[in-house]
C-alpha atoms as a PDB file:
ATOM      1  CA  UNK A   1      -8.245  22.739  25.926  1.00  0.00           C
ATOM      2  CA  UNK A   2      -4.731  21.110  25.494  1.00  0.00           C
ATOM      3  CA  UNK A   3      -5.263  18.567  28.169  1.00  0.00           C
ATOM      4  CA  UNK A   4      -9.054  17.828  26.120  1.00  0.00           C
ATOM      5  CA  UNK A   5      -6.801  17.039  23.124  1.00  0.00           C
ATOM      6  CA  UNK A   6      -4.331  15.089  24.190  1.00  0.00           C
ATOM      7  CA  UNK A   7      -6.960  12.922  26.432  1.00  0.00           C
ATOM      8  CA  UNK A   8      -9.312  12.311  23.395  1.00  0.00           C
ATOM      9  CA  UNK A   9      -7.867  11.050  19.736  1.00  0.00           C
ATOM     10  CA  UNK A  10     -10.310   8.305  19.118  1.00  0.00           C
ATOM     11  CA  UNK A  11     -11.941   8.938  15.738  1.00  0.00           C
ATOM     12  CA  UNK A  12     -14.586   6.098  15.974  1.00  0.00           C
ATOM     13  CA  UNK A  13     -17.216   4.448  18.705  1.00  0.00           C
ATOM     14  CA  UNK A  14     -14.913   3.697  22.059  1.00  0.00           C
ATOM     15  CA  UNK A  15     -16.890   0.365  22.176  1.00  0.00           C
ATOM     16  CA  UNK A  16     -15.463  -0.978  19.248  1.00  0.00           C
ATOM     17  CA  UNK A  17     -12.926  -3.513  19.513  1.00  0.00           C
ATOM     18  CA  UNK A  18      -9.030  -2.672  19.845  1.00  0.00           C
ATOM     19  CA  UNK A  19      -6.946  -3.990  17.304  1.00  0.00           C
ATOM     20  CA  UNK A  20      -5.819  -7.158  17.641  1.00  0.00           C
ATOM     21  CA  UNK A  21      -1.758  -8.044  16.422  1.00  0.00           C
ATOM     22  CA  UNK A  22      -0.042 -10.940  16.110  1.00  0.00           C
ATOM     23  CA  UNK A  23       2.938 -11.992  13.512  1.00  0.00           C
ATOM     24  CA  UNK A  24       2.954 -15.483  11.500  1.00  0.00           C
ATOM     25  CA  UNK A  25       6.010 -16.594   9.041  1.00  0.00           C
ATOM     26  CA  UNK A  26       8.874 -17.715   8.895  1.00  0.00           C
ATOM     27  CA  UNK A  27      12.593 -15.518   8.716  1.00  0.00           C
ATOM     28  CA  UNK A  28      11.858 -15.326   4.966  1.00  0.00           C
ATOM     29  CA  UNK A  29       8.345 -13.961   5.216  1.00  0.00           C
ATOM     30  CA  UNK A  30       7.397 -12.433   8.362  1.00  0.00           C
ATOM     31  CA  UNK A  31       4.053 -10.745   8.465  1.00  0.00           C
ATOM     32  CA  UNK A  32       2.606  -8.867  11.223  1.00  0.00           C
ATOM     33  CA  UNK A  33      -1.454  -8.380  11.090  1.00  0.00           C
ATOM     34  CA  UNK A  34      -3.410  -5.828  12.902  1.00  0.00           C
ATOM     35  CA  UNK A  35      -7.062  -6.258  12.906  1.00  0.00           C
ATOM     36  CA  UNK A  36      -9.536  -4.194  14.447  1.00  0.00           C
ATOM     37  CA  UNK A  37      -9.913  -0.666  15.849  1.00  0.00           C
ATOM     38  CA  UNK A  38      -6.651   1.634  16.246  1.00  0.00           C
ATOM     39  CA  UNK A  39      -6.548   2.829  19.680  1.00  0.00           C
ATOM     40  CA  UNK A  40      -3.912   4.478  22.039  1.00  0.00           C
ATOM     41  CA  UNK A  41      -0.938   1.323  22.890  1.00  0.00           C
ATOM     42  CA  UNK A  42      -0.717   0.114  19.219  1.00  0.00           C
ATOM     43  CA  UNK A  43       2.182   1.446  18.991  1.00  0.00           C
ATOM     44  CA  UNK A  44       3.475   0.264  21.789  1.00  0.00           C
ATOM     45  CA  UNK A  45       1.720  -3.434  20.741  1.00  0.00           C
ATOM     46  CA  UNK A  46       3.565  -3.525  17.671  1.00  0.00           C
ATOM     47  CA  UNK A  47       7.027  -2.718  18.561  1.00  0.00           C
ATOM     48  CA  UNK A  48       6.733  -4.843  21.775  1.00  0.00           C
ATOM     49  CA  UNK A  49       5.957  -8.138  19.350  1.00  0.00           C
ATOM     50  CA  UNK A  50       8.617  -7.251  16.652  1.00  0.00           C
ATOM     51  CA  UNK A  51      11.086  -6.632  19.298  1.00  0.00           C
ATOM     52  CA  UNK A  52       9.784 -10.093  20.964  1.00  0.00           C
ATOM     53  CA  UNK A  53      10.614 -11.787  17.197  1.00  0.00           C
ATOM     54  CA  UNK A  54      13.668 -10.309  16.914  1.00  0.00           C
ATOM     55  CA  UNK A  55      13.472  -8.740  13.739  1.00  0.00           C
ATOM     56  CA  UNK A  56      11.391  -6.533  11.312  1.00  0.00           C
ATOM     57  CA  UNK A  57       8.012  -7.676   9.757  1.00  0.00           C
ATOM     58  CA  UNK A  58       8.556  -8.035   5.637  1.00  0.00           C
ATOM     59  CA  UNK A  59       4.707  -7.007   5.140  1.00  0.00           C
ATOM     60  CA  UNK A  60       2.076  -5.971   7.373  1.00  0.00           C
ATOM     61  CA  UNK A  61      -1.596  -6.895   6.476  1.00  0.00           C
ATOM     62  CA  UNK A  62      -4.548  -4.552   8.061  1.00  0.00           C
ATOM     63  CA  UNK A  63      -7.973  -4.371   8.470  1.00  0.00           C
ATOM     64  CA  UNK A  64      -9.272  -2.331  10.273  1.00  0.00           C
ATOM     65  CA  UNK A  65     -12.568   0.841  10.268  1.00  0.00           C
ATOM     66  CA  UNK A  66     -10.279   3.697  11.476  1.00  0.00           C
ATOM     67  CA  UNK A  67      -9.268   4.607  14.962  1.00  0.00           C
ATOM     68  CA  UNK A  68      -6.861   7.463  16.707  1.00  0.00           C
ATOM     69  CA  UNK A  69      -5.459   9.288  14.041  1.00  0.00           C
ATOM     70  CA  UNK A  70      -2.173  10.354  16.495  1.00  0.00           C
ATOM     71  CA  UNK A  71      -1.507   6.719  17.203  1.00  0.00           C
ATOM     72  CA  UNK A  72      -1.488   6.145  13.789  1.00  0.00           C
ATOM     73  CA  UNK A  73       0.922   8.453  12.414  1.00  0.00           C
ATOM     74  CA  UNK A  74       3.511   7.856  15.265  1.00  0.00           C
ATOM     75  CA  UNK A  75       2.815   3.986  13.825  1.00  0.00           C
ATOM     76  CA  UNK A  76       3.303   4.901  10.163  1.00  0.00           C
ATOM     77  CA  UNK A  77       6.121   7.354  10.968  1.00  0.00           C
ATOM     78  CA  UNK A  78       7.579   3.769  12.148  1.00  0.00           C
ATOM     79  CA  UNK A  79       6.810   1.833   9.545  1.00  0.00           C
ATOM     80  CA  UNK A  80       7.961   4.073   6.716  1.00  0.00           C
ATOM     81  CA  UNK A  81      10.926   5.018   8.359  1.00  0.00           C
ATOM     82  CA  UNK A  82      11.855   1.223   8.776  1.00  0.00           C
ATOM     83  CA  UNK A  83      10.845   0.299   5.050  1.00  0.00           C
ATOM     84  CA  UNK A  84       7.919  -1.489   6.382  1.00  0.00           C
ATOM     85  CA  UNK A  85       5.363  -2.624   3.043  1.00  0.00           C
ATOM     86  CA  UNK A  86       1.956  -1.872   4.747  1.00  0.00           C
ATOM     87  CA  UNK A  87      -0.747  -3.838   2.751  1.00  0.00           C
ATOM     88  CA  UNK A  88      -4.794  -3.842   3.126  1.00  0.00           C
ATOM     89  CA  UNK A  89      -6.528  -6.630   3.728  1.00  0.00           C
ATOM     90  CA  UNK A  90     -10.128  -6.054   3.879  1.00  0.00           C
ATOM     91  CA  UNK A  91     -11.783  -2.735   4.852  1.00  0.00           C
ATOM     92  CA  UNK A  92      -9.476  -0.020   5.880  1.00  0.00           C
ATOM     93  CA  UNK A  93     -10.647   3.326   6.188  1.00  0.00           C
ATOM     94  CA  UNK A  94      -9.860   6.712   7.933  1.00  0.00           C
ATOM     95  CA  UNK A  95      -6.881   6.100  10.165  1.00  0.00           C
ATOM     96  CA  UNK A  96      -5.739   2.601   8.741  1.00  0.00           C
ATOM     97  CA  UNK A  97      -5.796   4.318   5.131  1.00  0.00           C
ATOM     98  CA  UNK A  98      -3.382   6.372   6.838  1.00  0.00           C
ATOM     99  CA  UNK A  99      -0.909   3.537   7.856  1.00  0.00           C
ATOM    100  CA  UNK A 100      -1.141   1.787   4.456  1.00  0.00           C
ATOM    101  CA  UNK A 101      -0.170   5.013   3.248  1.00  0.00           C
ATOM    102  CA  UNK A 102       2.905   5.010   4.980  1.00  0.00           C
ATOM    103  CA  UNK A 103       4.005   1.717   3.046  1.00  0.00           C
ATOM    104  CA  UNK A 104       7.574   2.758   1.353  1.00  0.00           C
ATOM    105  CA  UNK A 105       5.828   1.387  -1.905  1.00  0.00           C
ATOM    106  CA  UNK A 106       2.420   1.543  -2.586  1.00  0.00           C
ATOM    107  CA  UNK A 107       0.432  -2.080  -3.784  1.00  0.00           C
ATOM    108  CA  UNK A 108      -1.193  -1.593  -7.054  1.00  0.00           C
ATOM    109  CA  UNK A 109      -4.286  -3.622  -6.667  1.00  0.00           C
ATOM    110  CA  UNK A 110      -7.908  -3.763  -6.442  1.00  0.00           C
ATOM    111  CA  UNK A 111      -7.896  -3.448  -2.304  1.00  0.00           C
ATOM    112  CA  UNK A 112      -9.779  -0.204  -1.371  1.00  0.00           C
ATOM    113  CA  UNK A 113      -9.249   2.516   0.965  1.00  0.00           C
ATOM    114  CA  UNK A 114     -11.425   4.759   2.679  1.00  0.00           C
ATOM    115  CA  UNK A 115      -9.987   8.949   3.744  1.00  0.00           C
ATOM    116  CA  UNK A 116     -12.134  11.524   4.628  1.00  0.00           C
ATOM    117  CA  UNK A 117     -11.173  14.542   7.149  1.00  0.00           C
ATOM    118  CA  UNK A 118      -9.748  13.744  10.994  1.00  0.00           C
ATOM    119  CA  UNK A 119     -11.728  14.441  13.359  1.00  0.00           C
ATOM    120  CA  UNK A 120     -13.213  13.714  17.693  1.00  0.00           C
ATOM    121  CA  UNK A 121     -15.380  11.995  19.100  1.00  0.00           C
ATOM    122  CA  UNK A 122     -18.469  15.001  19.675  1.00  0.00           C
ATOM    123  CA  UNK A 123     -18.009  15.044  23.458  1.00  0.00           C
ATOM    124  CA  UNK A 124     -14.817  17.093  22.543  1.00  0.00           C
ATOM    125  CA  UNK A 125     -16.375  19.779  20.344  1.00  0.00           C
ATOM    126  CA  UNK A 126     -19.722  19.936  23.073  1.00  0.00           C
ATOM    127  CA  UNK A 127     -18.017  21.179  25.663  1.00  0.00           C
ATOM    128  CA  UNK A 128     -16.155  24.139  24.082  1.00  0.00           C
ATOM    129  CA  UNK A 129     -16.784  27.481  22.690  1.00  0.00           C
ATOM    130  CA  UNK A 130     -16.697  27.487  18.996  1.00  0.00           C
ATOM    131  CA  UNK A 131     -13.304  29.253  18.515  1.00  0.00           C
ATOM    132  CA  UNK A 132     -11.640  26.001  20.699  1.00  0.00           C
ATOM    133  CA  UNK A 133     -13.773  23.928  18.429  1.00  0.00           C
ATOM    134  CA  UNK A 134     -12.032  25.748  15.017  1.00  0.00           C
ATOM    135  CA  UNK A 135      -8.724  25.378  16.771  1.00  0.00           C
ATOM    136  CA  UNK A 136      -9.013  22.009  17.943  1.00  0.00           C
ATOM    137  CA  UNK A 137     -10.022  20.854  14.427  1.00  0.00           C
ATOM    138  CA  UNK A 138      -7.261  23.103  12.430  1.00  0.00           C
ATOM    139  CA  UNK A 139      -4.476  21.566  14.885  1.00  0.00           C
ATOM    140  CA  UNK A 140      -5.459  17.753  13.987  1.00  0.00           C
ATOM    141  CA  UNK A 141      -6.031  18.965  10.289  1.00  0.00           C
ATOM    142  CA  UNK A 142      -2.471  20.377  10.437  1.00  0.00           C
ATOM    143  CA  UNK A 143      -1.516  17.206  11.767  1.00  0.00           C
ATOM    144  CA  UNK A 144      -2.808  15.084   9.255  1.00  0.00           C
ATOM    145  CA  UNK A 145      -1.992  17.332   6.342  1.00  0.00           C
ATOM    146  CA  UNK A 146       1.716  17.442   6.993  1.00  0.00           C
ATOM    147  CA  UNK A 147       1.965  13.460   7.917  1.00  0.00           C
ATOM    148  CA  UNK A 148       0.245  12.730   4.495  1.00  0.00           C
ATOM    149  CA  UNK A 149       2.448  14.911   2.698  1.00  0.00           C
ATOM    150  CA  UNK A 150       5.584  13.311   4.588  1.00  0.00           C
ATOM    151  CA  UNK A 151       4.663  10.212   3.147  1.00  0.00           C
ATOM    152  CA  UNK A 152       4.204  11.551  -0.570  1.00  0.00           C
ATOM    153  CA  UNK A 153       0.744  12.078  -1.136  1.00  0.00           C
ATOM    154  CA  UNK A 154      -0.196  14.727  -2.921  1.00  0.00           C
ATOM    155  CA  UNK A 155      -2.073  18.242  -2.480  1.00  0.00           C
ATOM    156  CA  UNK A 156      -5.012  17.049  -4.647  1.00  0.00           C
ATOM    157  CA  UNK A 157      -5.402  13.774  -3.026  1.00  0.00           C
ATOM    158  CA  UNK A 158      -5.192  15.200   0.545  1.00  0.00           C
ATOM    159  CA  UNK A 159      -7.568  17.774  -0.082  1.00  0.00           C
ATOM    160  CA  UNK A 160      -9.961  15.725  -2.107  1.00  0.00           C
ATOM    161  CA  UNK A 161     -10.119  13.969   1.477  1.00  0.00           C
ATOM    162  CA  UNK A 162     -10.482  16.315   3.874  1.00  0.00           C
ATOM    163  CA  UNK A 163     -13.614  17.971   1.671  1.00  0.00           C
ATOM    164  CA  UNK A 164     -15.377  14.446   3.257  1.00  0.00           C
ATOM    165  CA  UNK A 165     -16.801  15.084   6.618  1.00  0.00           C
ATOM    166  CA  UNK A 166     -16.515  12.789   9.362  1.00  0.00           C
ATOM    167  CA  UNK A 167     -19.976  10.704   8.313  1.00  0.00           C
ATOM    168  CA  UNK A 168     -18.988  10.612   4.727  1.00  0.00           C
ATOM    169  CA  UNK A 169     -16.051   8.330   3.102  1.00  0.00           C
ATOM    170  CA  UNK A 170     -13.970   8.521   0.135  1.00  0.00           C
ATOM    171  CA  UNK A 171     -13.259   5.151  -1.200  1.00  0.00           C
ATOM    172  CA  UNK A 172     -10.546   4.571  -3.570  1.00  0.00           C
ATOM    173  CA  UNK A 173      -8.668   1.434  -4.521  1.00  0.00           C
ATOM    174  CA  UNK A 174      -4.701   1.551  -4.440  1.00  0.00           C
ATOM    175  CA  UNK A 175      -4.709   0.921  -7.993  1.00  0.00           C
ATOM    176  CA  UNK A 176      -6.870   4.152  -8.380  1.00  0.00           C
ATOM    177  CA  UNK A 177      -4.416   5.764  -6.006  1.00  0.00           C
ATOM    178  CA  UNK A 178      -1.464   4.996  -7.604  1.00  0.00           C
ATOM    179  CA  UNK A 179      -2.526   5.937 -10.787  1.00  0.00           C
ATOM    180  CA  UNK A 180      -3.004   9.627  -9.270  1.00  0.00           C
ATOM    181  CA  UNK A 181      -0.494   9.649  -7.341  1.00  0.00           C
ATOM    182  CA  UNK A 182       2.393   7.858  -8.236  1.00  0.00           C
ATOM    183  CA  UNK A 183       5.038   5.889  -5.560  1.00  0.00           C
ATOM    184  CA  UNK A 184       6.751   8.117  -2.894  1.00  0.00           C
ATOM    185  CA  UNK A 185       9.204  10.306  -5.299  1.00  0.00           C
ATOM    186  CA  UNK A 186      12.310  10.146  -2.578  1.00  0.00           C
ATOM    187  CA  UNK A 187      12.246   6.459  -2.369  1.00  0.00           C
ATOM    188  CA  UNK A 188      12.170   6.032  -6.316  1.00  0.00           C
ATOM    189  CA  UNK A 189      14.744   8.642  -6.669  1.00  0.00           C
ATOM    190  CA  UNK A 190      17.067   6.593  -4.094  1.00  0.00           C
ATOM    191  CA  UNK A 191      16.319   3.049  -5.238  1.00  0.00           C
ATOM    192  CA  UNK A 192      17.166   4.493  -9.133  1.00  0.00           C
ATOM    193  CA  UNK A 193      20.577   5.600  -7.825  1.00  0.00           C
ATOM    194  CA  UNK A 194      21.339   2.265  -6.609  1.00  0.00           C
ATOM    195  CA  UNK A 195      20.091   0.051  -8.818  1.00  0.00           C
ATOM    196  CA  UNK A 196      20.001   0.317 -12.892  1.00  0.00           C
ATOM    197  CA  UNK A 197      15.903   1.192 -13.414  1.00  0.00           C
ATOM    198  CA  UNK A 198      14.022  -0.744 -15.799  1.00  0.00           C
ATOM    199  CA  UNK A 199      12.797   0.900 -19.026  1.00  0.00           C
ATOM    200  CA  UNK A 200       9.425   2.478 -19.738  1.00  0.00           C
ATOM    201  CA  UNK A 201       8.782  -0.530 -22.300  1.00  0.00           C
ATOM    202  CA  UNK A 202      10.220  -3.419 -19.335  1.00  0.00           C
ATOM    203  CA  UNK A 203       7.986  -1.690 -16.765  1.00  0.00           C
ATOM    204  CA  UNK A 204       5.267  -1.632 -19.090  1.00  0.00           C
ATOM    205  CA  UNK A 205       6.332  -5.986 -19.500  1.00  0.00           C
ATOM    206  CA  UNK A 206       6.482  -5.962 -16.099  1.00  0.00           C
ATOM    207  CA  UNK A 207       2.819  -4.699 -15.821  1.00  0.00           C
ATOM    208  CA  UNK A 208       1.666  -7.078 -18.140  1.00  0.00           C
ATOM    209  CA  UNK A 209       3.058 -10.102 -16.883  1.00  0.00           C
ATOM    210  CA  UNK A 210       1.927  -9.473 -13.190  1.00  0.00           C
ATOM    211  CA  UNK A 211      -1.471  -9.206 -15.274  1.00  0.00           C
ATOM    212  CA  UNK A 212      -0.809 -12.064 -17.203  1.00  0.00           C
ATOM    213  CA  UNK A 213       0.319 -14.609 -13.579  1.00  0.00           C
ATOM    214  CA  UNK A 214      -3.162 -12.894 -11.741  1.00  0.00           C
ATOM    215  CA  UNK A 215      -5.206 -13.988 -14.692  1.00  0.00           C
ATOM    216  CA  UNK A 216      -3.772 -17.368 -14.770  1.00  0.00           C
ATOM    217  CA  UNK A 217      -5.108 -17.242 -11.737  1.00  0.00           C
ATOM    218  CA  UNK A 218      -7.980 -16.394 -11.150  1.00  0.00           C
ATOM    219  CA  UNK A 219      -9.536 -17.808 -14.777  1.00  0.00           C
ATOM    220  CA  UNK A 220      -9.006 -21.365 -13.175  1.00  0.00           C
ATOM    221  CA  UNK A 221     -12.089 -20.205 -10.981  1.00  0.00           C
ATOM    222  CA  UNK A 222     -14.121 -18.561 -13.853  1.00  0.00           C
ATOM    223  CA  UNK A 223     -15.874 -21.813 -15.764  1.00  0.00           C
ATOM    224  CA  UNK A 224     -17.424 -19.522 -17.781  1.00  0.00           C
ATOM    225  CA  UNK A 225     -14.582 -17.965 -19.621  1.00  0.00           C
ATOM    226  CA  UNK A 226     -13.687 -21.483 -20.616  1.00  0.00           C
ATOM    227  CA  UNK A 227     -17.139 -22.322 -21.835  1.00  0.00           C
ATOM    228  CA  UNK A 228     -17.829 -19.178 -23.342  1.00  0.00           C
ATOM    229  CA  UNK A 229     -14.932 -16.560 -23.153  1.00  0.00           C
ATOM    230  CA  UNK A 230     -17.448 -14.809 -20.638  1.00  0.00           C
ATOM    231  CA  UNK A 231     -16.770 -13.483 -17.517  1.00  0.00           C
ATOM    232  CA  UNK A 232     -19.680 -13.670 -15.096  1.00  0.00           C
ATOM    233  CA  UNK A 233     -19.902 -10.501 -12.979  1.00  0.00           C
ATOM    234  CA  UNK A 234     -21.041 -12.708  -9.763  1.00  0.00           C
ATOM    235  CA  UNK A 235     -18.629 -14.636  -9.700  1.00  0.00           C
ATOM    236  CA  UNK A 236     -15.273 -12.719  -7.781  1.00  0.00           C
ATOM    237  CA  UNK A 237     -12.852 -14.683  -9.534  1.00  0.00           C
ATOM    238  CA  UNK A 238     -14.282 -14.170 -13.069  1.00  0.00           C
ATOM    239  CA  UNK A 239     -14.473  -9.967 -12.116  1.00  0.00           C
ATOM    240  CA  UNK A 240     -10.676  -9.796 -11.027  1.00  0.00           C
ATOM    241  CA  UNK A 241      -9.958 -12.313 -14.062  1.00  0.00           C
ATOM    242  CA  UNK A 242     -11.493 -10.014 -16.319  1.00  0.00           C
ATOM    243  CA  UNK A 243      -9.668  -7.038 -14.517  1.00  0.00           C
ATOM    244  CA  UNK A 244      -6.314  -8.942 -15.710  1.00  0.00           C
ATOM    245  CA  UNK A 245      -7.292  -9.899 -18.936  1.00  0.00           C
ATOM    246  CA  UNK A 246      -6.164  -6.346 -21.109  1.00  0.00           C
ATOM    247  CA  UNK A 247      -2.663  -6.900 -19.191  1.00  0.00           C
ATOM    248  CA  UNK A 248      -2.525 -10.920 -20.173  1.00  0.00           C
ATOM    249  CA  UNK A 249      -3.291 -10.445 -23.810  1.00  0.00           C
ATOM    250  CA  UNK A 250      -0.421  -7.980 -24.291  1.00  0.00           C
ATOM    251  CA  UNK A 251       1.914 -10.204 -22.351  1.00  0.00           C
ATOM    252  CA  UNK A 252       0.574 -12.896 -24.416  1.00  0.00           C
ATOM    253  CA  UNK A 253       2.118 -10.709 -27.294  1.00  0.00           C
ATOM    254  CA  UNK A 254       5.211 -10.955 -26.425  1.00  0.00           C
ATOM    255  CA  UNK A 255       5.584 -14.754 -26.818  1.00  0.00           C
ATOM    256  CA  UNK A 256       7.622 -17.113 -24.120  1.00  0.00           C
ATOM    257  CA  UNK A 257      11.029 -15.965 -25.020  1.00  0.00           C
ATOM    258  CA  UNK A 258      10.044 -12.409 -24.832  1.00  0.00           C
ATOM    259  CA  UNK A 259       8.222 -12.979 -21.619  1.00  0.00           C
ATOM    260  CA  UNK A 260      11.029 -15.210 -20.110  1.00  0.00           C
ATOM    261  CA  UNK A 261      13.763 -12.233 -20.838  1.00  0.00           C
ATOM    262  CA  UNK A 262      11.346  -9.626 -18.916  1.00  0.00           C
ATOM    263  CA  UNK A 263      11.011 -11.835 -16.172  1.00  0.00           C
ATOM    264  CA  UNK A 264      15.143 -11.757 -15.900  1.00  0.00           C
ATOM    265  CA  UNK A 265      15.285  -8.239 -15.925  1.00  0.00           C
ATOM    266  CA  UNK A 266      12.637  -7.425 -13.746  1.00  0.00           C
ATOM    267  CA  UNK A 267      14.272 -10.383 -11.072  1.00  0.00           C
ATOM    268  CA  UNK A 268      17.485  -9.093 -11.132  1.00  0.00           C
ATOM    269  CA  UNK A 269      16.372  -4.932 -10.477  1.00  0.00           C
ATOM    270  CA  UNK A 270      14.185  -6.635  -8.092  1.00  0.00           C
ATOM    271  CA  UNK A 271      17.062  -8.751  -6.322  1.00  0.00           C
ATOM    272  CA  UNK A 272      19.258  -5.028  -6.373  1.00  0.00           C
ATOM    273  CA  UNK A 273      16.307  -2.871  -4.868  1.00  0.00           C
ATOM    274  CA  UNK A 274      15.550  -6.244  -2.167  1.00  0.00           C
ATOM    275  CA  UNK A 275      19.309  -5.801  -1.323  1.00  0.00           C
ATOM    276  CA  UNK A 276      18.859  -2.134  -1.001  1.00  0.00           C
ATOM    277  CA  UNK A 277      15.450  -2.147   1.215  1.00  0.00           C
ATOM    278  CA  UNK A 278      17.391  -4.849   3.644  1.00  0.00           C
ATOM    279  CA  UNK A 279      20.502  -2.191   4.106  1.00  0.00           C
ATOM    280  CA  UNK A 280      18.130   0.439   5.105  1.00  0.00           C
ATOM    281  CA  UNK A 281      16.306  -1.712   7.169  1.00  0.00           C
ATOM    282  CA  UNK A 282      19.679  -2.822   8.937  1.00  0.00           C
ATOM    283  CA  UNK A 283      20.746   1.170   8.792  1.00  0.00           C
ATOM    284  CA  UNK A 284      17.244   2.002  10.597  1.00  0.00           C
ATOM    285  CA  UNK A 285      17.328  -1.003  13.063  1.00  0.00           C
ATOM    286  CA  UNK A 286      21.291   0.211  14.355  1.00  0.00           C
ATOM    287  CA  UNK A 287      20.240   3.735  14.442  1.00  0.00           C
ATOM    288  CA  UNK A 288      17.533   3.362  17.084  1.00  0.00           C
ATOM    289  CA  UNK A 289      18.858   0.117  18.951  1.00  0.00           C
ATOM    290  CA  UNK A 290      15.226  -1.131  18.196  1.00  0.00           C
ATOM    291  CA  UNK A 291      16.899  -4.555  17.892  1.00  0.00           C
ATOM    292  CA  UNK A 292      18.643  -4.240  21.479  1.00  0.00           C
END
């Protein structure tokens, strides 16, 4: 039974393409992007073409259905533990939710992701008797329970996901997420002891003007909100205008001078956590030679 498990971890058809990754940027912004299906040598991919570059990706942008759960989490393990932002960037579901999840801070948009319980491909579960079956599925369960909580999801979350069964999906966006969930509690806890934390009211400006730039936006590609002060639902500029718009009027409250000294703040705790992120990244880089 061991040598079944460790021979079969893909999660989705094997015909389905293998993620492709490449990295684009410059030394200032260096982004790595994985597209496709996560298979076995991903891992492998990845460091291989960050080592090639010579340094660490700032962002990396996925897309991807799912894939080998294992190969995932010995990706994310990597990517957390190297303060690695892990962003979606079209559909991501089952073991790409996974690596976005090991981002050190969680995006608070609109992009969705899609959980729902690990699980083989059925010519592992055929071929065994039904108390291999229970303890092939409890051992990836276990797997993916304690690699979710590593990365500071929480009990609700995880278990709301593994109640979906392998043909069903759980789709949340990371704004939904976050909302539930909150950022990983170690990594605000550390960056809080280094650098001065912004207020409830400045995060709450913060917020708002992030709301208030989007809007700006997007409303340049919603004619009807000029015309009318509509927002037509068809239109995907005018629906992620009108997402902003709550956020934009209450920045709008605050008038240019208020909004300008926000902006200050929030630059310089962003400049002190940016310094922070870069140590750690230098810390994690020395500690496993990865840059050797």
């Amino acid at each position: 039974m061991k040598g079944i498990v460790l021979c079969v971890a893909v999660l989705l058809s094997p015909y389905m393409k293998a993620a492709e990754v490449r990295t684009s940027g410059d030394s200032s912004n260096e982004i790595l992007w994985i597209n496709g299906e996560i298979q076995e040598g991903l891992y492998a991919e990845v460091k291989k073409q960050i080592r090639a570059r010579g340094r660490l990706p700032d962002r990396v942008l996925i897309s991807s259905p799912g894939g080998n759960v294992e190969e995932a989490i010995k990706l994310g393990q990597f990517f957390r533990n190297s303060f690695t932002t892990v962003v979606p960037n079209g559909v991501c579901n089952s073991a790409c939710a996974l690596l976005v999840l090991s981002s050190p801070i969680f995006v608070r948009d609109e992009s969705p992701i899609g959980l729902h319980r690990p699980y083989f491909m059925p010519d592992v579960y055929r071929d065994v008797s039904l108390t291999d079956a229970k303890n092939i599925q409890d051992d990836l369960e276990r797997k993916f329970r304690g690699y979710l909580l590593e990365m500071g999801v929480r009990e609700g979350i995880i278990e709301k996901a593994l109640s979906k069964s392998s043909q069903d999906i759980w789709q949340i966006t990371m704004q939904d997420f976050v909302g539930l969930n909150g950022q990983p509690s170690h990594i605000q806890e550390w960056l809080k002891a280094r650098c001065p934390p912004l207020t409830r009211e400045e995060e709450s400006g913060v917020e708002n003007l992030l709301a208030y730039d989007s809007f700006l936006h997007f409303v340049e590609n919603c004619p009807e909100y000029a015309d009318s002060g509509r927002f037509n639902p068809d239109n995907g500029s005018c629906r992620l205008a009108r997402f902003y718009h709550q956020g934009y009027l209450e920045a709008l409250k605050l008038g240019a001078e208020g909004r300008a000294g926000i902006r200050k703040r929030s630059e310089q705790a962003m400049t002190c956590q940016d310094d922070a992120i870069q140590s750690a990244r230098v810390e994690f880089l020395k500690k496993t030679g990865f840059s050797e």
